[in-house]
N, C-alpha and C. Protein backbone atom coordinates (compact mmCIF):
# COMPACT_ATOMS: atom_id res chain seq x y z
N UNK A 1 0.84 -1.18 0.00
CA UNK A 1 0.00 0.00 0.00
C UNK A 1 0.89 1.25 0.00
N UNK A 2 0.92 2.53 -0.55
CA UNK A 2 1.04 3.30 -0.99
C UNK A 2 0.54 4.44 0.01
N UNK A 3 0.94 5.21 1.13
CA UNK A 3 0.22 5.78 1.75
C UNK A 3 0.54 7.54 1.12
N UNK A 4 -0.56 8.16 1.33
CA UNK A 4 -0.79 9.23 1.21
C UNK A 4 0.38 9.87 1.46
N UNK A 5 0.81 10.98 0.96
CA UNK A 5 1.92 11.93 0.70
C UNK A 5 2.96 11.05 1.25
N UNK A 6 3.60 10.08 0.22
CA UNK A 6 4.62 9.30 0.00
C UNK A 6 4.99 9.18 -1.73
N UNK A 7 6.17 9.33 -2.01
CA UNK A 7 6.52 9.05 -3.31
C UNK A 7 6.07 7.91 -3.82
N UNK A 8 5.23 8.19 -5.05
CA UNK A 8 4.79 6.51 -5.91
C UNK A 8 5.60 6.48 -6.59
N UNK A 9 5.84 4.55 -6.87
CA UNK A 9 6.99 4.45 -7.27
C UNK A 9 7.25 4.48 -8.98
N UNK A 10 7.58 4.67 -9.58
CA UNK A 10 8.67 5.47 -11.21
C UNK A 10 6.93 4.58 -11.56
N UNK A 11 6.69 5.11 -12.87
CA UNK A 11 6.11 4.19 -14.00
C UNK A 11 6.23 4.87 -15.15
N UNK A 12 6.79 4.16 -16.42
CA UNK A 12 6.59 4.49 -17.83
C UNK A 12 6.03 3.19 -18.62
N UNK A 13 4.98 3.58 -19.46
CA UNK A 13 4.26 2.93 -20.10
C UNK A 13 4.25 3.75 -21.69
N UNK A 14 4.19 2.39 -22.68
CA UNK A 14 4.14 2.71 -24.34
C UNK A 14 2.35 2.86 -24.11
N UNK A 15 2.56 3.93 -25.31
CA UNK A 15 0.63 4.46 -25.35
C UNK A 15 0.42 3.89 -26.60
N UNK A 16 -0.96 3.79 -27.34
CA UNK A 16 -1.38 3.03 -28.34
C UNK A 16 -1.05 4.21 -29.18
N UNK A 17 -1.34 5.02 -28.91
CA UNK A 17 -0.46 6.49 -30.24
C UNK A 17 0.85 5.78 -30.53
N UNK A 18 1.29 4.92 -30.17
CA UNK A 18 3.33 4.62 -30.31
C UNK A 18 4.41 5.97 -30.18
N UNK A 19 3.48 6.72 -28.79
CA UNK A 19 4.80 7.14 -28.06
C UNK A 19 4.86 6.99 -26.70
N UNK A 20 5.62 6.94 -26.25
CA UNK A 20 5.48 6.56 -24.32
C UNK A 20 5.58 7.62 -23.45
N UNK A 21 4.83 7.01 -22.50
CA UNK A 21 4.52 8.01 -21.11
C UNK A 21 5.49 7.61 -20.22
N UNK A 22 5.57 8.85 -19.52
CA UNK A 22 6.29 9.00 -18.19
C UNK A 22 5.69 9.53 -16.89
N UNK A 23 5.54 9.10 -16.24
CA UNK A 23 5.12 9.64 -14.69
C UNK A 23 5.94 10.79 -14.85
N UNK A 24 7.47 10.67 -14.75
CA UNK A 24 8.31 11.85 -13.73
C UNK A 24 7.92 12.78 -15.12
N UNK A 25 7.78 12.68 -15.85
CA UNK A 25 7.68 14.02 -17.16
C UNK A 25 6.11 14.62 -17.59
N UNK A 26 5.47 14.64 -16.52
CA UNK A 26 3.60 14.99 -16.80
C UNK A 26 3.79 16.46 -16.20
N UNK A 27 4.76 16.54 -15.77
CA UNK A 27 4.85 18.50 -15.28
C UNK A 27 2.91 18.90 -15.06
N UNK A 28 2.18 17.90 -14.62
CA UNK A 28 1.19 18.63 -14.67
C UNK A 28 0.75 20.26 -13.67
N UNK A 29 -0.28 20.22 -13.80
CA UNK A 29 -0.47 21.87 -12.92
C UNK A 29 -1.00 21.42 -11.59
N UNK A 30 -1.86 20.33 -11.39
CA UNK A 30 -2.52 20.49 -10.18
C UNK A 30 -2.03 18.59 -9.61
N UNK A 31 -2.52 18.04 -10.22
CA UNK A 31 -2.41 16.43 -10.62
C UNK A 31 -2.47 15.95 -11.39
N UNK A 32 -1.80 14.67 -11.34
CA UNK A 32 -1.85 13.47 -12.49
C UNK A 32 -2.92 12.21 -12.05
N UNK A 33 -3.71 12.16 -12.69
CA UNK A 33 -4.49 11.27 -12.68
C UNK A 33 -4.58 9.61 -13.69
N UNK A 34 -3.81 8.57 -12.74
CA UNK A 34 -3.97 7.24 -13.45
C UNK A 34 -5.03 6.25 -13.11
N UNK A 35 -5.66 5.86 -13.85
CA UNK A 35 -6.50 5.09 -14.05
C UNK A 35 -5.93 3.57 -14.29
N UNK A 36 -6.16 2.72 -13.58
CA UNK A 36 -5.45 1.04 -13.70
C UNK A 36 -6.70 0.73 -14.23
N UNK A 37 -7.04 0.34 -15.40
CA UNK A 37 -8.47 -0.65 -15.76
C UNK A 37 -7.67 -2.60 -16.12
N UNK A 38 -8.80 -3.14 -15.83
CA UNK A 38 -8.42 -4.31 -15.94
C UNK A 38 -8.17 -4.80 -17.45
N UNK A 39 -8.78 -4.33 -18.82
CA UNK A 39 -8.51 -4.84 -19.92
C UNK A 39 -9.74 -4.67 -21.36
N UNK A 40 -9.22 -5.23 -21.78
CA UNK A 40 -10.18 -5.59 -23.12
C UNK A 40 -11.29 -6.30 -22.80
N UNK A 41 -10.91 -6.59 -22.00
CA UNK A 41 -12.21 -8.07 -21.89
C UNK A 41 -13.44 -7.71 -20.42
N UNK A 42 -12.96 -6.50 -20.45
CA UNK A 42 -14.24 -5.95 -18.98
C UNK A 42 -15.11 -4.88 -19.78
N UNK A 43 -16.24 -5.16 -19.61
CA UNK A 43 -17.42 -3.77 -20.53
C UNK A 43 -17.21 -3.28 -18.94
N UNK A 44 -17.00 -3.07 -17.78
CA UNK A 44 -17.33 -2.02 -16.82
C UNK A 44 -16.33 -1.34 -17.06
N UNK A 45 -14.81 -1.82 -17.42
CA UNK A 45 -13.81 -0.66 -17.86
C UNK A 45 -13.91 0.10 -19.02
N UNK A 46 -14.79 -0.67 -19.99
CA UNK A 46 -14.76 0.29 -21.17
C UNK A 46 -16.50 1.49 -20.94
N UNK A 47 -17.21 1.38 -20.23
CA UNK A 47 -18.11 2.19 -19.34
C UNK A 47 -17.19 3.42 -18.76
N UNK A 48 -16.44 3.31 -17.67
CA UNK A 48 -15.45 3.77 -16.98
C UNK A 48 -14.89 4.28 -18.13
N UNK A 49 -13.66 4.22 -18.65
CA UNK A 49 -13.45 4.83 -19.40
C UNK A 49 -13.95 5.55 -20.23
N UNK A 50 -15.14 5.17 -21.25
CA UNK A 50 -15.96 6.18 -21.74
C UNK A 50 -16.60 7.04 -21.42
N UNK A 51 -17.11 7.37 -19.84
CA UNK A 51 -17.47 8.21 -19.06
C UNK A 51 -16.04 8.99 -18.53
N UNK A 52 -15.18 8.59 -18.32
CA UNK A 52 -13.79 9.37 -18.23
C UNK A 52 -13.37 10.44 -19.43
N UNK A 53 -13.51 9.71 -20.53
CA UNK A 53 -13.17 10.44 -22.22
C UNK A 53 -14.28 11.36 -22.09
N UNK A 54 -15.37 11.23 -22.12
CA UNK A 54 -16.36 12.63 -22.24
C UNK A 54 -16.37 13.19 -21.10
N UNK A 55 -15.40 13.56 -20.25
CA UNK A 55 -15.42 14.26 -19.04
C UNK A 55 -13.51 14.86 -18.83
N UNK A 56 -13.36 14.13 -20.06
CA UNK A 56 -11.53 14.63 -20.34
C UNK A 56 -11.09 16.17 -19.63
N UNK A 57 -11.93 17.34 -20.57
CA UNK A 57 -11.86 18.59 -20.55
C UNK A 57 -12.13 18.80 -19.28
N UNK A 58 -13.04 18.73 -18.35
CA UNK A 58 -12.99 19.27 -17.08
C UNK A 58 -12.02 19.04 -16.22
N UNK A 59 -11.07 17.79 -16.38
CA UNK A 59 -10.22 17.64 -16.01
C UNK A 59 -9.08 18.27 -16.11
N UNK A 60 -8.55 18.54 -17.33
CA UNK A 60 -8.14 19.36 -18.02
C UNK A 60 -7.73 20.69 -17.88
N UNK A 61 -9.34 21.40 -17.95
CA UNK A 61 -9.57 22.49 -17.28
C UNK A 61 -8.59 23.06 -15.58
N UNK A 62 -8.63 21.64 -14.76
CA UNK A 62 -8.42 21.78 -13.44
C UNK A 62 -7.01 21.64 -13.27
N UNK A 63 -6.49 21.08 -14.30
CA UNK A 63 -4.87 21.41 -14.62
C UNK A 63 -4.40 20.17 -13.94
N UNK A 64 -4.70 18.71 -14.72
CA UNK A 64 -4.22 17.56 -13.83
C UNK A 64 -4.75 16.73 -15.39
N UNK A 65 -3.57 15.92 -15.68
CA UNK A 65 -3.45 15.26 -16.64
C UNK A 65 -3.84 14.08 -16.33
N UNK A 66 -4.51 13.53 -17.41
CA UNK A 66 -4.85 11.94 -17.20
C UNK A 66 -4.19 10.80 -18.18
N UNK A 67 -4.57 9.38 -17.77
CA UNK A 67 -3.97 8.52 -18.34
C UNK A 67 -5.08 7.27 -17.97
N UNK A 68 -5.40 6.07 -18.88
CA UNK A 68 -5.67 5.60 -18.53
C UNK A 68 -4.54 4.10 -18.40
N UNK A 69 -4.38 3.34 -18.02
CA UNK A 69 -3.62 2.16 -18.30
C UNK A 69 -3.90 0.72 -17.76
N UNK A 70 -3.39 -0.39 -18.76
CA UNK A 70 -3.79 -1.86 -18.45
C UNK A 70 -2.50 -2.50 -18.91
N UNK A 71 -2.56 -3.73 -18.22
CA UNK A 71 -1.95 -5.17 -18.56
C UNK A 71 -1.80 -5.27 -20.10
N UNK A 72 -2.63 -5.03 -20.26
CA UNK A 72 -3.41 -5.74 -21.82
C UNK A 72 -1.71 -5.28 -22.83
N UNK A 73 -1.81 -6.86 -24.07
CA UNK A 73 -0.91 -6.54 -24.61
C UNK A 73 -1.07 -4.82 -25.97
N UNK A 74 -0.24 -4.76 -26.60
CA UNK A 74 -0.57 -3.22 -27.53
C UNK A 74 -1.44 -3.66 -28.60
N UNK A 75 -1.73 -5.34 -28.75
CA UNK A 75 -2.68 -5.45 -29.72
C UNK A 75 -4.21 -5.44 -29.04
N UNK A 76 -4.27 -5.89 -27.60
CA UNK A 76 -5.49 -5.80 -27.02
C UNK A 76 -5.67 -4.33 -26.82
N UNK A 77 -4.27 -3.49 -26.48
CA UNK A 77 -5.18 -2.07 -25.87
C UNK A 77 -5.64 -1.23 -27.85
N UNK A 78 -4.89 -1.39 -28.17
CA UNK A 78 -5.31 -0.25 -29.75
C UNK A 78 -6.27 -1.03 -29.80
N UNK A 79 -7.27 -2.35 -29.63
CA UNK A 79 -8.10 -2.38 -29.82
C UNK A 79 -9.42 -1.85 -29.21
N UNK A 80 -9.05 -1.67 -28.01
CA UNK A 80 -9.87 -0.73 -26.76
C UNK A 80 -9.87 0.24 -27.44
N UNK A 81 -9.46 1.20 -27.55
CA UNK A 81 -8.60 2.44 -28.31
C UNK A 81 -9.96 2.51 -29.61
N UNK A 82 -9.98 1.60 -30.43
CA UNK A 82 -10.51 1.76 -31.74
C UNK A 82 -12.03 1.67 -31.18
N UNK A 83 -12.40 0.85 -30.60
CA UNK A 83 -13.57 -0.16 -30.49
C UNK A 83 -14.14 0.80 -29.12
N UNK A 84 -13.82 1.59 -28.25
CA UNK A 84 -14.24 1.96 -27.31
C UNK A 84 -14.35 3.39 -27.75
N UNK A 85 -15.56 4.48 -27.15
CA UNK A 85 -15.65 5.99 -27.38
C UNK A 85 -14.55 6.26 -26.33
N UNK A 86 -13.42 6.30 -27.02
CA UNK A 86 -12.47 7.23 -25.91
C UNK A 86 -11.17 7.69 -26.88
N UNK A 87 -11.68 8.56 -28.08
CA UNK A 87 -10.75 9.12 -29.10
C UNK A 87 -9.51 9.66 -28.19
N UNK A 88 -9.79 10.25 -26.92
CA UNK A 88 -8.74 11.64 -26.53
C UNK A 88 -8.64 11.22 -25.77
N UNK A 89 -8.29 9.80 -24.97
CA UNK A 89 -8.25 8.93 -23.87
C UNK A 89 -6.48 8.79 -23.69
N UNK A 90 -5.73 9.39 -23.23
CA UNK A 90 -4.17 8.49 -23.30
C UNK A 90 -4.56 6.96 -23.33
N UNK A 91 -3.61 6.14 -23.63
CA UNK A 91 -4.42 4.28 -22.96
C UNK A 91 -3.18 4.48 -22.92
N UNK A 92 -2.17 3.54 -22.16
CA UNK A 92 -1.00 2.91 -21.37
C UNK A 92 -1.78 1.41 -21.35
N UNK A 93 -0.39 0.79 -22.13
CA UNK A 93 -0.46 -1.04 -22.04
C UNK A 93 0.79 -1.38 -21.34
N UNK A 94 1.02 -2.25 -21.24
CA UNK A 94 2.57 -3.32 -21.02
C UNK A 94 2.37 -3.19 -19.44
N UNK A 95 1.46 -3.19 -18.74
CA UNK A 95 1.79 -2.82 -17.01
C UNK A 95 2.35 -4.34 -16.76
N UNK A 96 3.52 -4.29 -16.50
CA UNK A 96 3.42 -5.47 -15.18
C UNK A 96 3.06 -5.77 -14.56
N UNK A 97 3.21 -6.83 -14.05
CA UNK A 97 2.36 -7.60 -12.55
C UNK A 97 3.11 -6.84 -11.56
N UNK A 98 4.92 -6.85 -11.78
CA UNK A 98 5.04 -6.52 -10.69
C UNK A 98 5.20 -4.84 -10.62
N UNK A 99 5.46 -3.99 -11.45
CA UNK A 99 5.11 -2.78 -11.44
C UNK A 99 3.55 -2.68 -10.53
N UNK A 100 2.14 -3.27 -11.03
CA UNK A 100 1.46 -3.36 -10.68
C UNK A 100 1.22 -3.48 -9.06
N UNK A 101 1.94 -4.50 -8.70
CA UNK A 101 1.95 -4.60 -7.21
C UNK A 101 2.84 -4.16 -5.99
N UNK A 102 3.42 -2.99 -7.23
CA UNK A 102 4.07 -1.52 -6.66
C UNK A 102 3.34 -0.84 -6.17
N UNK A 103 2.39 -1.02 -6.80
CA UNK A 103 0.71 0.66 -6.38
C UNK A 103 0.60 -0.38 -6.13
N UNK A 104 0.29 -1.49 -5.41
CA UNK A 104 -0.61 -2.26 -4.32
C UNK A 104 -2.11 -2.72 -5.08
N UNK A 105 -1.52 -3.08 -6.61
CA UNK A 105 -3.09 -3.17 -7.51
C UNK A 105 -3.27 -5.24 -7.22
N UNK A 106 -4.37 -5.05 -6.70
CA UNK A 106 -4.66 -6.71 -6.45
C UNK A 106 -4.97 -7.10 -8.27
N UNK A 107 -4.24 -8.38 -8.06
CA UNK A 107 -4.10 -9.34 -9.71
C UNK A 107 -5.15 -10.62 -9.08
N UNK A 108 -5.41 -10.88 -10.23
CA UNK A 108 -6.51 -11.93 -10.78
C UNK A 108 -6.40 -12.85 -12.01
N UNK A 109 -6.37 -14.27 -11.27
CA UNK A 109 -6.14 -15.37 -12.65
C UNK A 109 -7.64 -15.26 -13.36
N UNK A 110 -7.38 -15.38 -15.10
CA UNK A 110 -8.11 -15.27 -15.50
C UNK A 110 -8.80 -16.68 -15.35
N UNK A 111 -10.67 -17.03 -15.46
CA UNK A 111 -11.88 -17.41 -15.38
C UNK A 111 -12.83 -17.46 -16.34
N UNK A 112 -12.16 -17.24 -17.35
CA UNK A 112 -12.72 -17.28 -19.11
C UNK A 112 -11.37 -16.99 -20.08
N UNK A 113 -12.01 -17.65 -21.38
CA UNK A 113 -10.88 -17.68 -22.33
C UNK A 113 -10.56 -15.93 -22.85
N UNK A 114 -11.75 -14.80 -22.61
CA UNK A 114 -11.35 -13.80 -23.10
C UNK A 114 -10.52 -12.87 -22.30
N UNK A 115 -10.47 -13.93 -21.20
CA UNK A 115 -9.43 -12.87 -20.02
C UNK A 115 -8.15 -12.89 -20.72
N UNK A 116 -6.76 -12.56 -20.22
CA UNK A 116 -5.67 -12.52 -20.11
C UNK A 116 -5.29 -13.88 -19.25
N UNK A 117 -4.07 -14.52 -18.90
CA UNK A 117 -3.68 -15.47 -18.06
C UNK A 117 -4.17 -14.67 -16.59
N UNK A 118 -3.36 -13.52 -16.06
CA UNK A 118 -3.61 -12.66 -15.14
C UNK A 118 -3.34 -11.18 -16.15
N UNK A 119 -4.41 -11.04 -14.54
CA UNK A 119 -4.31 -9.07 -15.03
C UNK A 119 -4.84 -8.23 -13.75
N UNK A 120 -4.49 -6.85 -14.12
CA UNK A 120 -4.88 -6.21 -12.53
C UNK A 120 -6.17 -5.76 -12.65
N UNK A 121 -6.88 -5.77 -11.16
CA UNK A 121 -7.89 -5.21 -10.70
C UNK A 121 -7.77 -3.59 -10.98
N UNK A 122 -8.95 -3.00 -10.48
CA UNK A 122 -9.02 -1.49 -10.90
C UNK A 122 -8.55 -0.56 -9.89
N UNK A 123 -7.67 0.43 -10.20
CA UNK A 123 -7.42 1.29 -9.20
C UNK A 123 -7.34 2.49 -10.02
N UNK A 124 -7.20 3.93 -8.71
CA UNK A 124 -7.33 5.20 -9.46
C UNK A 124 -6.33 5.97 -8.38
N UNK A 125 -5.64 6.34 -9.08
CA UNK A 125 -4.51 7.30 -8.15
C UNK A 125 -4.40 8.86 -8.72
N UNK A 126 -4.20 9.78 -7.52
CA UNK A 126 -3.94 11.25 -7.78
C UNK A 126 -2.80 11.54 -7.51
N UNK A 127 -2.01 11.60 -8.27
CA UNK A 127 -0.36 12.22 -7.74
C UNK A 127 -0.25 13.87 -7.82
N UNK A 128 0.40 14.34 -7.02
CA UNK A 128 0.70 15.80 -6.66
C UNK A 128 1.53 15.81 -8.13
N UNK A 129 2.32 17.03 -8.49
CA UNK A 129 3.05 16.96 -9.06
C UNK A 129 4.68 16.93 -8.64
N UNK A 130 4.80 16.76 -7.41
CA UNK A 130 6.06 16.58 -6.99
C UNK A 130 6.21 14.15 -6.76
N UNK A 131 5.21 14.26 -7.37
CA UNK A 131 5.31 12.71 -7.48
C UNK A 131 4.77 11.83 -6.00
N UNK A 132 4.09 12.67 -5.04
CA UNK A 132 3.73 11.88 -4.33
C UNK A 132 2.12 11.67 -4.22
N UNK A 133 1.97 10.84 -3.27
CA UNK A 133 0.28 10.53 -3.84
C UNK A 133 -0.85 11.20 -2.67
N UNK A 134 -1.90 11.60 -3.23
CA UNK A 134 -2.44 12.94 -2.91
C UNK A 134 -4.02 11.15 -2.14
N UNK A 135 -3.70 10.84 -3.30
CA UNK A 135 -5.10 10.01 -3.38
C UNK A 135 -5.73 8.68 -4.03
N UNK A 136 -5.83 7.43 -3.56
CA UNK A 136 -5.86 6.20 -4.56
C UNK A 136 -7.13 5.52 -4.21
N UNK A 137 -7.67 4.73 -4.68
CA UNK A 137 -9.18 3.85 -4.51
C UNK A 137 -8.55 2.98 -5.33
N UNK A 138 -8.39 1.39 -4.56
CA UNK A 138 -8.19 0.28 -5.05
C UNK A 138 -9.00 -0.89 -4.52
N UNK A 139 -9.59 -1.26 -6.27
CA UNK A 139 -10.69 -2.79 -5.86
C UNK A 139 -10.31 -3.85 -6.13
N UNK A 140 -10.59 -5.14 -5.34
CA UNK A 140 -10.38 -6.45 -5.83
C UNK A 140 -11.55 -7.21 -6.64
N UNK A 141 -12.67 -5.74 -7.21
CA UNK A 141 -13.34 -6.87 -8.27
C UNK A 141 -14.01 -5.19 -9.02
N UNK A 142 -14.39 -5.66 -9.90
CA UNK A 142 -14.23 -4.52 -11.52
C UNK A 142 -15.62 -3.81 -10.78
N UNK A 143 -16.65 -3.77 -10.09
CA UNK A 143 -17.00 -3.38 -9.54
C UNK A 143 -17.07 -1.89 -8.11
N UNK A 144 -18.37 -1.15 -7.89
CA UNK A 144 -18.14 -0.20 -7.02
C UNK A 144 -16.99 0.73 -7.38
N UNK A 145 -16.50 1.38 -8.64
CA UNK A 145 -15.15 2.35 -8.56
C UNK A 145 -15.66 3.51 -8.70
N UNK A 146 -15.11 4.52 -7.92
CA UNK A 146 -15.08 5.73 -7.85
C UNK A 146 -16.13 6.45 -8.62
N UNK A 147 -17.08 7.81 -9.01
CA UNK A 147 -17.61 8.27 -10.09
C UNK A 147 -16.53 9.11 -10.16
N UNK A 148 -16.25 9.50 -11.42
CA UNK A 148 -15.91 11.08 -12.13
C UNK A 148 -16.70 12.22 -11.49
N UNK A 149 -17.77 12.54 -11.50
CA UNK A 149 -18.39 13.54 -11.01
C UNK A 149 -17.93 13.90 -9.54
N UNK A 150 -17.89 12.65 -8.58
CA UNK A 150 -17.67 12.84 -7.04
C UNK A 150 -15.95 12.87 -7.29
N UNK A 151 -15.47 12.67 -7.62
CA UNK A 151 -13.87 13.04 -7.99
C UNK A 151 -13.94 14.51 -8.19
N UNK A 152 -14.58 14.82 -9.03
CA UNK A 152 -14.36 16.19 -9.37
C UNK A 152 -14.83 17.10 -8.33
N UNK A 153 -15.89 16.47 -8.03
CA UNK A 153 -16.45 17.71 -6.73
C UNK A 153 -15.19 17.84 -5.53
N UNK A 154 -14.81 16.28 -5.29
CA UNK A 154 -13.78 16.21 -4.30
C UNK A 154 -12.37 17.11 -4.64
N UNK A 155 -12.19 16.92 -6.21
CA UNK A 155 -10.95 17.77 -6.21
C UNK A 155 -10.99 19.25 -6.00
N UNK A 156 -12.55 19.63 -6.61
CA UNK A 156 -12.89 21.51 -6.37
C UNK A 156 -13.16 21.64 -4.78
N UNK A 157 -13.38 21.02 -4.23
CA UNK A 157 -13.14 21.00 -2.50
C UNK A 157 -11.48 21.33 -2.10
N UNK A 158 -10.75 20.32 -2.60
CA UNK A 158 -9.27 20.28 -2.73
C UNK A 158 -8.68 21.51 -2.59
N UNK A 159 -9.12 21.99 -4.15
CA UNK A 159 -8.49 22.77 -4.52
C UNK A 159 -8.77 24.31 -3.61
N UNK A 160 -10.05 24.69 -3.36
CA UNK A 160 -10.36 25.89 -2.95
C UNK A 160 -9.71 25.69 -1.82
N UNK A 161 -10.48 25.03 -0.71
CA UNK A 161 -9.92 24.60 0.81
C UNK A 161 -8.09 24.59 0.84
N UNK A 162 -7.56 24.20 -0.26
CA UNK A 162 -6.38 23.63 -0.02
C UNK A 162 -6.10 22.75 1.09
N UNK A 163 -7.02 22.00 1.01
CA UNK A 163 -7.50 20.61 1.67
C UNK A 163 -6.15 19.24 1.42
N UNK A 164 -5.73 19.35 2.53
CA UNK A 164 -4.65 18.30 2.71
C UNK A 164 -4.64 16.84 2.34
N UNK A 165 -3.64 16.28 2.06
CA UNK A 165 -4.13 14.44 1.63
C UNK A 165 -4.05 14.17 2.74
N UNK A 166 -5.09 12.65 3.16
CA UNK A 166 -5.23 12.31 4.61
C UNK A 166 -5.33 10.84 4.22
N UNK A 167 -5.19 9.73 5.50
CA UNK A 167 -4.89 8.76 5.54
C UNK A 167 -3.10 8.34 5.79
N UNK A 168 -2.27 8.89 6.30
CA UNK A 168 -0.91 9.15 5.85
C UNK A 168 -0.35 8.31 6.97
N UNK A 169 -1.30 8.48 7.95
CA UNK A 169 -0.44 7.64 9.65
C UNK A 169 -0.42 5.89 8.90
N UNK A 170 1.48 5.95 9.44
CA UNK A 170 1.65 4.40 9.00
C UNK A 170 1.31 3.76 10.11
N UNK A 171 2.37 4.70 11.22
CA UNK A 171 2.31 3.99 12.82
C UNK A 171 1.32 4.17 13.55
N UNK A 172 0.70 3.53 13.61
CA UNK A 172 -0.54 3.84 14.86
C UNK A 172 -0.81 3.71 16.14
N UNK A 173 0.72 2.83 16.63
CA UNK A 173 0.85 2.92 18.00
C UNK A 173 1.34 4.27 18.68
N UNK A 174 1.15 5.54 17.53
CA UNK A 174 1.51 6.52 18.39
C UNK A 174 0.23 7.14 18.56
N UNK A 175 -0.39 6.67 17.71
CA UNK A 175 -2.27 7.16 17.67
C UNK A 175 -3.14 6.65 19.05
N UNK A 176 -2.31 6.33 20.14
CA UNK A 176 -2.84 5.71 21.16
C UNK A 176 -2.50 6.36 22.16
């Protein structure tokens, strides 16, 4: 687990455009926003995501770059890519398992032939722009994730308040 205002650890991922992303190089303004979806083979991620893509710009607007990214190989994600409404979507493929279980993303053997062997569960992380993490929601089933809308309200709270990241106590025997 990954606690609140702690450095997350490096990630670069190839995008289905065929150029690659970098965490340390998103210079964003407010946050970076990654999206872990499980794959090609989940309609709740391609939901999720398509409700993400038509909600791009407000994000945007708030000065915090997004990304979405999966397991999935570059022939499964350009097919997400083509086949899913998410023209202006970054997608990020090639995640590792164990990159993956860097951010603390729970993996899953696949249970049908259209799965992957394994692949990760869904998570959503907010990184500051000094690379540490502001904010994450991680599930062990494609189910219950986050809305966009309550994200956004939460970040315009954020932002005005200058509302601190919380959850951060590792030790809790001093919490006593």
């Amino acid at each position: 687990m990954i606690l609140p205002k702690t450095k997350v650890p490096s990630l670069e991922v190839p995008l289905i455009n065929d150029t690659n992303w970098k965490l340390s190089e998103q210079n964003a303004e407010n946050f970076t926003l990654i999206i872990f979806y499980r794959g090609l083979h989940c309609p709740v991620c391609k939901a999720q995501l398509e409700d993400l893509a038509s909600q791009l710009d407000k994000f945007t607007e708030r000065g915090i770059n997004v990304i979405a990214i999966s397991g999935d190989t570059e022939k499964r994600a350009k097919i997400a890519g083509n086949d899913w409404d998410i023209p202006s979507l970054p997608i990020g493929y090639n995640l590792s398992l164990e990159k993956a279980r860097e951010y603390g993303l729970y993996i899953s053997k696949a249970i049908s032939d259209k799965e992957p062997d394994y692949f990760t569960e869904p998570g959503l992380f907010l990184i500051k722009p000094d690379g540490t993490l502001f904010f994450s929601s991680v599930q062990s089933m494609p189910f219950a994730r986050p809305q966009f809308d309550d994200l956004l309200g939460g970040i315009d709270f954020i932002m005005k308040k200058d509302y601190p990241a919380r959850g951060e106590v590792k030790d809790i025997t001093a919490a006593k």
